[in-house]
N, C-alpha and C. Protein backbone atom coordinates (compact mmCIF):
# COMPACT_ATOMS: atom_id res chain seq x y z
N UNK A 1 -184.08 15.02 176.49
CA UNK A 1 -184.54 14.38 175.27
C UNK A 1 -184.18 15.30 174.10
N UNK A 2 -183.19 14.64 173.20
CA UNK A 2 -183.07 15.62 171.72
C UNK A 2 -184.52 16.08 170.88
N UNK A 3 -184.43 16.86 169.90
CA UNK A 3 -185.47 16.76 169.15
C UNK A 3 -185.42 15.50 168.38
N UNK A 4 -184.39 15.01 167.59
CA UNK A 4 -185.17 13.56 167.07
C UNK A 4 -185.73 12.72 167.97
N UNK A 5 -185.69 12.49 169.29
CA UNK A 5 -186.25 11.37 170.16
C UNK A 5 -187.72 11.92 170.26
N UNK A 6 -187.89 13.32 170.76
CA UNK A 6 -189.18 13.80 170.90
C UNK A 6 -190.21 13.68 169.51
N UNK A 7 -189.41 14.14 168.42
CA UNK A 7 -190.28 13.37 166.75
C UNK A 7 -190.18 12.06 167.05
N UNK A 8 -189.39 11.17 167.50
CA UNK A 8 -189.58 9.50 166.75
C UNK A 8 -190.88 9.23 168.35
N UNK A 9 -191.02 9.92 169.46
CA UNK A 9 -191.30 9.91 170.52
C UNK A 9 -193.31 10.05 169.70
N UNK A 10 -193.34 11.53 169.30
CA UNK A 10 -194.40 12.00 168.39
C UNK A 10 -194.91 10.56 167.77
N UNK A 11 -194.34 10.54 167.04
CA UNK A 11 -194.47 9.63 165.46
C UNK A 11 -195.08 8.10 166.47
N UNK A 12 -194.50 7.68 167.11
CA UNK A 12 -194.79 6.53 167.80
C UNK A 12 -196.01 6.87 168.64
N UNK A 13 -196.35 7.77 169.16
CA UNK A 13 -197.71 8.27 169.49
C UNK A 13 -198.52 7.97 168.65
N UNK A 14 -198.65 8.95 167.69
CA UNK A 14 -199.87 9.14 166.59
C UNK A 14 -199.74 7.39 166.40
N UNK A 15 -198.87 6.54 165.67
CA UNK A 15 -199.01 5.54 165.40
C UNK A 15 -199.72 4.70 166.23
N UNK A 16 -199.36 4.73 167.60
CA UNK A 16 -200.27 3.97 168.73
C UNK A 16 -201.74 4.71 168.75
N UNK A 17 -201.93 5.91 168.49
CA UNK A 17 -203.36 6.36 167.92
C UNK A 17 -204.07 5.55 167.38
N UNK A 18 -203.44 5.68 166.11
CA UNK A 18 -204.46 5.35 164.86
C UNK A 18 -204.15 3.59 165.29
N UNK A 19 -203.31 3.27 166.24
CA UNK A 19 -204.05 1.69 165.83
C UNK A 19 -205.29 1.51 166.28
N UNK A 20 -205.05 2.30 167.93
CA UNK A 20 -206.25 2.45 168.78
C UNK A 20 -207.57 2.46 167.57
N UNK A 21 -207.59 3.62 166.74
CA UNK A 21 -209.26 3.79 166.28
C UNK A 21 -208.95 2.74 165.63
N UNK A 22 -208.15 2.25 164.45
CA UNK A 22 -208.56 1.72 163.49
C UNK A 22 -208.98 0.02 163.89
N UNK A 23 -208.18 -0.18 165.10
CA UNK A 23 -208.92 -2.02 166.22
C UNK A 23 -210.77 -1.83 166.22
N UNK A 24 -211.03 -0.23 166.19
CA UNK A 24 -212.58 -0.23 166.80
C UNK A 24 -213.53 -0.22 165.84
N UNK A 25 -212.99 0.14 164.56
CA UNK A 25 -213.93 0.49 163.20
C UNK A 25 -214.55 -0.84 162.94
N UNK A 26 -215.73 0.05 162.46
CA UNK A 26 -216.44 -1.51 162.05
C UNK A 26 -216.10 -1.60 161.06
N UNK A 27 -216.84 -2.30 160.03
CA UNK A 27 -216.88 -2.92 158.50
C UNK A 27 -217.07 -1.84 157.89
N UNK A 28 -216.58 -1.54 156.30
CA UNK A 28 -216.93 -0.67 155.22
C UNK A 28 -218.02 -0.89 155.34
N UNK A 29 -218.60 0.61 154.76
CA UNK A 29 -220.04 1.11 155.03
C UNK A 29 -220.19 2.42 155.11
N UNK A 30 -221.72 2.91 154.75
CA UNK A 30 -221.76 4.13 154.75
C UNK A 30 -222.85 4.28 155.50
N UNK A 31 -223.02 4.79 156.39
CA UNK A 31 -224.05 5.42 158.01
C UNK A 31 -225.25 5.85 156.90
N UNK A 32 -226.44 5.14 157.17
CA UNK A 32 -227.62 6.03 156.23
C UNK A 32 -228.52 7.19 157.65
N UNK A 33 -228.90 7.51 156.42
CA UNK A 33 -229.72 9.00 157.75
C UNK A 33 -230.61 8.40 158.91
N UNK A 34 -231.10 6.96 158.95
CA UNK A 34 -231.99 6.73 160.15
C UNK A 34 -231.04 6.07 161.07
N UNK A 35 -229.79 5.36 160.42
CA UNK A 35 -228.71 5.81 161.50
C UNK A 35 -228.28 6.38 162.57
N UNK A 36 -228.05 7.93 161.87
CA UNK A 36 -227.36 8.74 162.66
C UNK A 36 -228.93 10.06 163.14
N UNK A 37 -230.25 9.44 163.19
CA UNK A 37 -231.32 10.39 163.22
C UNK A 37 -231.31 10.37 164.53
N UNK A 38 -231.54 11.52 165.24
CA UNK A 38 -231.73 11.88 166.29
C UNK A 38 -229.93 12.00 167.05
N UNK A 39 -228.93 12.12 166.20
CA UNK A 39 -227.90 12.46 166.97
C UNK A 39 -227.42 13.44 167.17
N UNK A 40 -226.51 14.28 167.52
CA UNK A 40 -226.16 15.21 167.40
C UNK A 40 -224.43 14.95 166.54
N UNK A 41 -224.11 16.09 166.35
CA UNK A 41 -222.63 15.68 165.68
C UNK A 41 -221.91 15.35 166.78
N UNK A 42 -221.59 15.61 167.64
CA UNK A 42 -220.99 15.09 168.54
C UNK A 42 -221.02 13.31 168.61
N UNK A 43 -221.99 13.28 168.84
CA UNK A 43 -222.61 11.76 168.93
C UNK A 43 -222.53 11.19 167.68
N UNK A 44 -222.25 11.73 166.52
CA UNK A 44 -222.07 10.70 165.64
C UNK A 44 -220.44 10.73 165.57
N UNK A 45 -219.66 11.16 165.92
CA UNK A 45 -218.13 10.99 165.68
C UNK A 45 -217.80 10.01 166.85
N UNK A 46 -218.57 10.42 168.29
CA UNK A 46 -218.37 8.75 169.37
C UNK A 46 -218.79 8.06 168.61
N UNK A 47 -219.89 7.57 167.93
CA UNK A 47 -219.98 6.27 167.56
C UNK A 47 -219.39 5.77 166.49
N UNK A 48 -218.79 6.69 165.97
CA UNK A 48 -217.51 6.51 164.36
C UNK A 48 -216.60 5.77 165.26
N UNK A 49 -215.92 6.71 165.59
CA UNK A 49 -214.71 6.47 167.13
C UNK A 49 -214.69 4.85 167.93
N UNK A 50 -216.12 4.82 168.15
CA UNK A 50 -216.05 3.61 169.04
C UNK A 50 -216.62 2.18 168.33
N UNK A 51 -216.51 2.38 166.93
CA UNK A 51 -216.71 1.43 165.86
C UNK A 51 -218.53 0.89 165.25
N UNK A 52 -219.60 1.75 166.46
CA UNK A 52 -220.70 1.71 166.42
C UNK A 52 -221.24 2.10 164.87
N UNK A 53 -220.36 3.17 164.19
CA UNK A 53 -220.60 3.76 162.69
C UNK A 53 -219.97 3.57 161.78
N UNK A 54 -219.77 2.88 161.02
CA UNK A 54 -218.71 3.19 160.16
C UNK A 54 -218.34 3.99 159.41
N UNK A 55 -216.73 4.65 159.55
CA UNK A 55 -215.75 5.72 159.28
C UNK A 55 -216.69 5.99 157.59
N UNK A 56 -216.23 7.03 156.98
CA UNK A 56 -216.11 7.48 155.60
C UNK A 56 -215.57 6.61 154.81
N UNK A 57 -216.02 5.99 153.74
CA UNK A 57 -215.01 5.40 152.61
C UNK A 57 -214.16 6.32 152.14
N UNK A 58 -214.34 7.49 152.13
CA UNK A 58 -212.90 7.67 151.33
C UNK A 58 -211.50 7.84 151.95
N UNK A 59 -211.94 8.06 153.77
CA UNK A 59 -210.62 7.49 154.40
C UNK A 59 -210.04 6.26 153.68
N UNK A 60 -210.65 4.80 153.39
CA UNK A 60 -209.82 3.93 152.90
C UNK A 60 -208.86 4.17 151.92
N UNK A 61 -209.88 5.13 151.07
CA UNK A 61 -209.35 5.47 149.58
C UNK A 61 -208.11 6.27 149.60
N UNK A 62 -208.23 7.42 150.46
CA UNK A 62 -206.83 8.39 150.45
C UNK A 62 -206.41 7.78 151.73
N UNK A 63 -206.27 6.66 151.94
CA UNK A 63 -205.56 5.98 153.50
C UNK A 63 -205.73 7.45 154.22
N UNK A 64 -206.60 8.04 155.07
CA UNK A 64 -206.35 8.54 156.28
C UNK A 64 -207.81 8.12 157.18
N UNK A 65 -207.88 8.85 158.62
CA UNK A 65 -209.15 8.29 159.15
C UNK A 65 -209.13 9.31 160.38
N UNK A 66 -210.39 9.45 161.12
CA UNK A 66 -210.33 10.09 162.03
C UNK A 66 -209.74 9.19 163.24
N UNK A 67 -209.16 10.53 164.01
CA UNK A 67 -208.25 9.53 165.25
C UNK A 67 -208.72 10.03 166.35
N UNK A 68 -209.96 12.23 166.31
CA UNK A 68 -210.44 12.46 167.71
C UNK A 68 -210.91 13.35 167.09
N UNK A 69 -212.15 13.51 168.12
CA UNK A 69 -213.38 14.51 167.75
C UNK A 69 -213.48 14.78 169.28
N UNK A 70 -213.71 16.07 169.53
CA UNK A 70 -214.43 16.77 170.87
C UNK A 70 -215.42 17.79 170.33
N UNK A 71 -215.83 18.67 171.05
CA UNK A 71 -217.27 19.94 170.12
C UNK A 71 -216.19 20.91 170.10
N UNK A 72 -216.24 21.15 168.44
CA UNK A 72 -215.20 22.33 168.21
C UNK A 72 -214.07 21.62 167.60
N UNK A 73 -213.54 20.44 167.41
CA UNK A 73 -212.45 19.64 167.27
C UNK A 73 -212.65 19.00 166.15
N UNK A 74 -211.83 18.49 165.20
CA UNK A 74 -211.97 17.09 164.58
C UNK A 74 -210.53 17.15 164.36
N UNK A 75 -209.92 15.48 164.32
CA UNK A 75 -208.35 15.51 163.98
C UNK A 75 -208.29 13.93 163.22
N UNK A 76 -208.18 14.50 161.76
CA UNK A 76 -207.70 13.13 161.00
C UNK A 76 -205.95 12.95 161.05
N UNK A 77 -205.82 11.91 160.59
CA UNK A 77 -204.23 11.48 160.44
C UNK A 77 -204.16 10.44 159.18
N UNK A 78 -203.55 10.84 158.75
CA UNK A 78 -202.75 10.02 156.89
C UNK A 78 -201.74 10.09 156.72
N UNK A 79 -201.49 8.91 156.00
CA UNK A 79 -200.71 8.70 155.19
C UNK A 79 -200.28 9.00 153.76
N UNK A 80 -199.07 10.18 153.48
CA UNK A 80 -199.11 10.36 152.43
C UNK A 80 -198.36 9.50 151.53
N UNK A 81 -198.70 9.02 150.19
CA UNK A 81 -198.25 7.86 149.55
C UNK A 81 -198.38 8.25 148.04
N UNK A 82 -197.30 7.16 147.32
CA UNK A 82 -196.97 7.46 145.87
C UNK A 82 -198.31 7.00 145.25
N UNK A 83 -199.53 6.44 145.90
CA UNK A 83 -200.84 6.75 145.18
C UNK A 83 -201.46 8.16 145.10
N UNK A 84 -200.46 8.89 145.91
CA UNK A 84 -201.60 10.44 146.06
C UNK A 84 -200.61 11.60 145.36
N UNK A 85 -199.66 10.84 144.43
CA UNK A 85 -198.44 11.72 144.04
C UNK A 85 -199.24 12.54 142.51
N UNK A 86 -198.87 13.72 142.23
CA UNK A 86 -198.96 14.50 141.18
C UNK A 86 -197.91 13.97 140.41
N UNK A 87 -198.06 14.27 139.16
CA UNK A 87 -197.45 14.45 137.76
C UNK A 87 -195.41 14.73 138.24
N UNK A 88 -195.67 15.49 139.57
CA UNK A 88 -194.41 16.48 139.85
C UNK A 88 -193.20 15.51 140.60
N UNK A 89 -193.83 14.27 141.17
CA UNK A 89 -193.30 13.95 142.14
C UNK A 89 -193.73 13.96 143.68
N UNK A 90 -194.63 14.67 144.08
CA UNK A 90 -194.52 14.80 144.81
C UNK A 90 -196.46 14.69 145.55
N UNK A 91 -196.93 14.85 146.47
CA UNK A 91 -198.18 14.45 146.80
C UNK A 91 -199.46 15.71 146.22
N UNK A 92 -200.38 15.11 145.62
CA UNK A 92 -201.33 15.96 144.72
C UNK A 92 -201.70 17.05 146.30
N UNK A 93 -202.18 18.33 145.53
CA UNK A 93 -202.88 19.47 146.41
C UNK A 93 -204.17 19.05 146.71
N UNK A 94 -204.55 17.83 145.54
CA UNK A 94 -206.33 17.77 146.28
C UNK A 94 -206.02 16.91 147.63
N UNK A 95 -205.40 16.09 147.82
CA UNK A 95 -205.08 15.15 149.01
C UNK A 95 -204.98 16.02 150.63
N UNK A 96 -204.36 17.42 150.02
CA UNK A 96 -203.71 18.38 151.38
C UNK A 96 -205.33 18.54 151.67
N UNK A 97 -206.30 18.92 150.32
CA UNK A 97 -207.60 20.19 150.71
C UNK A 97 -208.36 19.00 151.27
N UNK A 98 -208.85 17.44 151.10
CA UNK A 98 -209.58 16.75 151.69
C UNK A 98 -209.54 16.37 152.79
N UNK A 99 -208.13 16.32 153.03
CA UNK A 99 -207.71 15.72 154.39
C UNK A 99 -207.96 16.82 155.23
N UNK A 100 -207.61 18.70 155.05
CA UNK A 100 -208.05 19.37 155.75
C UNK A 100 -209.68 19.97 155.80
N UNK A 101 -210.18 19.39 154.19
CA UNK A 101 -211.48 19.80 154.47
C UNK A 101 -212.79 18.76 155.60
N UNK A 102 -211.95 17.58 155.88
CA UNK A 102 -212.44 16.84 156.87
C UNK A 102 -212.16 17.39 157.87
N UNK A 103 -211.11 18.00 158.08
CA UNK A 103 -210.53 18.43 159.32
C UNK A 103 -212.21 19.22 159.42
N UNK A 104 -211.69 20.09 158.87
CA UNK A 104 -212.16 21.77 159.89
C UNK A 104 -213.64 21.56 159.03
N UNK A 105 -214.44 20.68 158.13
CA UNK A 105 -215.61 20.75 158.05
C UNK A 105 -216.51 19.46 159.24
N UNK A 106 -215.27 18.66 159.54
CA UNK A 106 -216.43 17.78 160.80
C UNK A 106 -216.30 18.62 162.13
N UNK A 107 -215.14 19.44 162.20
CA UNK A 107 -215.07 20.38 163.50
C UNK A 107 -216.40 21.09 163.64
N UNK A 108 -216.58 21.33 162.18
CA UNK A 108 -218.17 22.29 162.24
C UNK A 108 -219.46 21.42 162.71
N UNK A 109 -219.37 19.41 162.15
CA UNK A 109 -220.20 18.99 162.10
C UNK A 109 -220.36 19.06 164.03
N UNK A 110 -218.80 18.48 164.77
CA UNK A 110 -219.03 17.91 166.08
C UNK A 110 -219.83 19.64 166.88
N UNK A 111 -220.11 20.56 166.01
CA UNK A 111 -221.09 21.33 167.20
C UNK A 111 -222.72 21.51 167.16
N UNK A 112 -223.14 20.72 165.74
CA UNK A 112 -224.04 20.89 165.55
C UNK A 112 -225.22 19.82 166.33
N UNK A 113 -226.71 20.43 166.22
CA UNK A 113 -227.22 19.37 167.22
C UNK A 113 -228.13 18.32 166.52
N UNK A 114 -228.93 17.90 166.97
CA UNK A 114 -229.87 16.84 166.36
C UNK A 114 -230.45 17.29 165.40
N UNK A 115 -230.64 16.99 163.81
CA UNK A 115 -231.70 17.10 162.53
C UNK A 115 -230.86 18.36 161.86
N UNK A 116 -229.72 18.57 162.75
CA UNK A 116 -229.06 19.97 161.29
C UNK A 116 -227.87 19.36 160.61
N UNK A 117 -227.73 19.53 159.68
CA UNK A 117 -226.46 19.33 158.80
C UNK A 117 -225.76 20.36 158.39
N UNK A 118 -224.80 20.08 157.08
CA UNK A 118 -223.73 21.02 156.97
C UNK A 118 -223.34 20.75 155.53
N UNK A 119 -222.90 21.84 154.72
CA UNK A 119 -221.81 21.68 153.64
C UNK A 119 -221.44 22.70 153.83
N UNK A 120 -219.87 22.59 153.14
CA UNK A 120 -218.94 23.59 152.42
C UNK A 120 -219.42 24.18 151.61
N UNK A 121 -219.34 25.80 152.16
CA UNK A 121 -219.61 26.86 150.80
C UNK A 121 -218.49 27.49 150.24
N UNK A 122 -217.36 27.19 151.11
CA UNK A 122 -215.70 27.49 150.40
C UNK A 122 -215.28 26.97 151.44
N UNK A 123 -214.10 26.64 150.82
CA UNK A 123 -212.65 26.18 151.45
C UNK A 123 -211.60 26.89 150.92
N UNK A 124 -210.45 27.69 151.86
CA UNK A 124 -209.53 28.12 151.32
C UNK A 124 -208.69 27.61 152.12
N UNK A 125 -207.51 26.84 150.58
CA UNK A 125 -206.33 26.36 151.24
C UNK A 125 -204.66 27.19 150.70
N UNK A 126 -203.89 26.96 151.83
CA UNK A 126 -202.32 27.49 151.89
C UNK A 126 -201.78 25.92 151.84
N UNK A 127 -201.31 26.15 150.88
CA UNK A 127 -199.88 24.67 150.64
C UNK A 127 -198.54 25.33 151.05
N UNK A 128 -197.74 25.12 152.34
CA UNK A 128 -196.60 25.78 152.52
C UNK A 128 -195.08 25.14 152.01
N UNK A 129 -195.45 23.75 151.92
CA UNK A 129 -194.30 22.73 152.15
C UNK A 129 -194.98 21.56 150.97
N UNK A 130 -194.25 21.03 150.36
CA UNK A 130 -194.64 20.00 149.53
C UNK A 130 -194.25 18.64 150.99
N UNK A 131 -195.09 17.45 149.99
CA UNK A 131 -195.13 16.03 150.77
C UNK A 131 -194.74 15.11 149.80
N UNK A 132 -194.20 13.92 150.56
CA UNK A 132 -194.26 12.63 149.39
C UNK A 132 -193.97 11.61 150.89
N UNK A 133 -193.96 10.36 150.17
CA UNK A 133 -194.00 9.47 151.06
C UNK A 133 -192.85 9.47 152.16
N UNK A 134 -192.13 10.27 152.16
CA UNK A 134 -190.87 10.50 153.20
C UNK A 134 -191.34 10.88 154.35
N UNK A 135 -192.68 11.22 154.41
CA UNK A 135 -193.07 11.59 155.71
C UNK A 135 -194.14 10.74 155.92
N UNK A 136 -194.15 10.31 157.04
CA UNK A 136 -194.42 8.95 157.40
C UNK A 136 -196.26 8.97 157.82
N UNK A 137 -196.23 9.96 158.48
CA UNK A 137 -197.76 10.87 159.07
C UNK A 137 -198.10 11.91 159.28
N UNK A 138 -199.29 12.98 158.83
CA UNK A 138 -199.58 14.25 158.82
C UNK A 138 -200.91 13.80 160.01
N UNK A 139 -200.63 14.94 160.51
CA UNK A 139 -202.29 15.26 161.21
C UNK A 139 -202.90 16.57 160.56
N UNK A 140 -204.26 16.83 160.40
CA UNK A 140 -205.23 17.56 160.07
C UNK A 140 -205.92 17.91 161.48
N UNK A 141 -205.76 18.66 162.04
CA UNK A 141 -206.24 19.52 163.06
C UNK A 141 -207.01 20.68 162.73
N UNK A 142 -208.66 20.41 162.34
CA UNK A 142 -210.08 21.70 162.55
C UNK A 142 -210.12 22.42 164.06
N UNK A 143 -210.70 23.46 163.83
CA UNK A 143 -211.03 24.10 164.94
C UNK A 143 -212.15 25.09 164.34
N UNK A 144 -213.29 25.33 165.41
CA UNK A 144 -214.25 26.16 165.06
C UNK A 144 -214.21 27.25 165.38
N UNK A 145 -213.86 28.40 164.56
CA UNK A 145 -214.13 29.53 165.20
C UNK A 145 -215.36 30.29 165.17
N UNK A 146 -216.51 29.69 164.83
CA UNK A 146 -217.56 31.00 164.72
C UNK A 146 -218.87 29.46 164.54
N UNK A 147 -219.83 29.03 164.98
CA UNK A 147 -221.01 28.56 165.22
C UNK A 147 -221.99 28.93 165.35
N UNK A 148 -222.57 29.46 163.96
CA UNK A 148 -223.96 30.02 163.93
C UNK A 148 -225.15 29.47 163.75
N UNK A 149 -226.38 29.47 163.31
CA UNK A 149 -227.32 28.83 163.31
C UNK A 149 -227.08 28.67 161.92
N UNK A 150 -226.27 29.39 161.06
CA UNK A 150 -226.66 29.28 159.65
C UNK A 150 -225.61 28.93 158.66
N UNK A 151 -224.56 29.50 159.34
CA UNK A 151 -223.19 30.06 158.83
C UNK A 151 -222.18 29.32 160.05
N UNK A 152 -221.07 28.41 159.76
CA UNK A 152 -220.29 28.39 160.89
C UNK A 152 -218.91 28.48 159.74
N UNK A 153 -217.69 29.23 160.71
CA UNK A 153 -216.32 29.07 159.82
C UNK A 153 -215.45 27.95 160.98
N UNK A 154 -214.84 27.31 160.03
CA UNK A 154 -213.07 27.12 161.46
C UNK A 154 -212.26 26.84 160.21
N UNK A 155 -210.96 26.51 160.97
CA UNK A 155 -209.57 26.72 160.23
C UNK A 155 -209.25 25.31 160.80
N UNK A 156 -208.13 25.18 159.98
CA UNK A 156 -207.02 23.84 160.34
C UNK A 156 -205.86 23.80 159.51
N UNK A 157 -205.10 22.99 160.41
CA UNK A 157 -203.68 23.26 159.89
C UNK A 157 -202.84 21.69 159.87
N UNK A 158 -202.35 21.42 158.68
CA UNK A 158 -201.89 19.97 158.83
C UNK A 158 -199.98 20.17 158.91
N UNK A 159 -199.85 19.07 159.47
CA UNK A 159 -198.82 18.98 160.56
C UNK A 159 -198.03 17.69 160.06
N UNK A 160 -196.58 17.75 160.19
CA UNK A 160 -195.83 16.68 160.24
C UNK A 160 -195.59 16.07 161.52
N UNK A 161 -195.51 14.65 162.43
CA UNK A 161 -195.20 14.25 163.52
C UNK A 161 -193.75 15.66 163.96
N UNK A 162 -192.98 16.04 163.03
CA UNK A 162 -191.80 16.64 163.75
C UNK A 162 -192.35 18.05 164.13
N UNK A 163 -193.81 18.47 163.69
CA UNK A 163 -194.13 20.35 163.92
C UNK A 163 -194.02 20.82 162.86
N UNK A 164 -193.43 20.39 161.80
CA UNK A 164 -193.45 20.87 160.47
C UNK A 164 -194.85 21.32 159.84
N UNK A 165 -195.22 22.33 159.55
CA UNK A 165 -196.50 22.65 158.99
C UNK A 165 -196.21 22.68 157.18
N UNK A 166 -197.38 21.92 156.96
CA UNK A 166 -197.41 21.46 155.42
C UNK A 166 -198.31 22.12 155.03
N UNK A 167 -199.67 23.01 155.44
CA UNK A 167 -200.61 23.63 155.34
C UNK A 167 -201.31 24.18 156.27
N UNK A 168 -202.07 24.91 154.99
CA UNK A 168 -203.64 25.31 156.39
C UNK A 168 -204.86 25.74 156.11
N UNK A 169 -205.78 25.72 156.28
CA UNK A 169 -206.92 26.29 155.82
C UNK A 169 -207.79 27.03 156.48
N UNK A 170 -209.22 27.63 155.67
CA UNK A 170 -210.18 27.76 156.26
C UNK A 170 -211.28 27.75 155.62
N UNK A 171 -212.43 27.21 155.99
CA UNK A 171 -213.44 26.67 155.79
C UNK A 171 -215.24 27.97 156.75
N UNK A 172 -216.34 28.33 155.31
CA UNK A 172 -217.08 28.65 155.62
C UNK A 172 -218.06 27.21 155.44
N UNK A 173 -218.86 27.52 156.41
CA UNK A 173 -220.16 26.00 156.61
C UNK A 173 -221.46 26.56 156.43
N UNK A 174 -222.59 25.83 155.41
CA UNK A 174 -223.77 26.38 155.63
C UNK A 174 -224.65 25.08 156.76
N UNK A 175 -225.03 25.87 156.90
CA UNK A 175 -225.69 24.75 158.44
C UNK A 175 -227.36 25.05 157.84
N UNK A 176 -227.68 23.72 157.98
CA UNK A 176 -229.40 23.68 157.24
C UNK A 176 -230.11 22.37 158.10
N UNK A 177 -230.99 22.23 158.50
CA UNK A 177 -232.11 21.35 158.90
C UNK A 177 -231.70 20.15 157.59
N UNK A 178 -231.40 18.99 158.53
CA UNK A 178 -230.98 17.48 157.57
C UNK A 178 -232.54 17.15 157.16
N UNK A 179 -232.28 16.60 156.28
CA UNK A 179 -233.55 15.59 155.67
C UNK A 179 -233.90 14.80 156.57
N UNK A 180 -235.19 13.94 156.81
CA UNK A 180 -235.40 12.78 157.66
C UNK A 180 -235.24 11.78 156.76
């Protein structure tokens, strides 16, 4: 197999992905807290996943969506498009930091357990490669490296179907007892 067959091979993957989640999503909507009470993060990305929750609105908005969550994991996939283009030509830097701050801030959410939550207390991002609509699909791949009771970090790195790395980040999490 050449490398273009193994990219168009890639590319036709992820695509059979995201049809997979996007057949299971339910209706726009936003999950309220008695929702998702008593879940753990884990358990709320299966029921995103298996259409029981409905996804984030602003996946619609910057077209991307989650496509897999395990504990320690989260992996969105988008589309970059001449709606998400800068002044320059080419795809805005906030588009790279959301798509990876989903990444590697739900990686933090899928380890947390029942009644704790999470925000970003920084995100630091590397833009290596510019984007525009020539590339057809990026993945956002989180990973957790550190899960504390208080404090969790992970990193992620977004990806062209061919291996091309377009970025990367890393992300500190404050982890706090959710509201009821």
């Amino acid at each position: 197999m050449t490398v273009t067959d193994e990219h168009a091979a890639t590319l036709a993957q992820w695509q059979a992905d995201e049809a997979a989640v996007r057949a299971r999503l339910s209706a726009p909507g936003v999950a309220r807290p008695q929702d998702v009470a008593g879940m753990t993060g884990q358990q709320v990305f299966e029921a995103m996943l298996s259409g029981a929750l409905p996804p984030a609105p602003i996946g619609a908005t910057l077209d991307f969506c989650l496509v897999h969550a395990e504990p320690g994991v989260a992996v969105f996939q988008g589309r970059p498009g001449r709606a998400h283009y800068n002044p320059l030509g080419s795809v805005h830097g906030g588009w790279f930091a959301t798509l990876l701050d989903s990444a590697v801030g739900c990686a933090v959410h899928t380890t947390l357990p029942a009644g704790k939550g999470y925000t970003t207390l920084e995100l630091k991002l590397n833009i290596v490669r510019a984007l525009s609509d020539r590339v057809p699909l990026v993945r956002a791949e989180g990973r957790v490296v550190h899960a504390g009771r208080q404090v969790a970090t992970a990193e992620g790195r977004l990806v062209g179907h061919d291996g091309k790395l377009y970025a990367h980040a890393t992300t500190t999490c404050l982890v706090f007892d959710a509201r009821g």
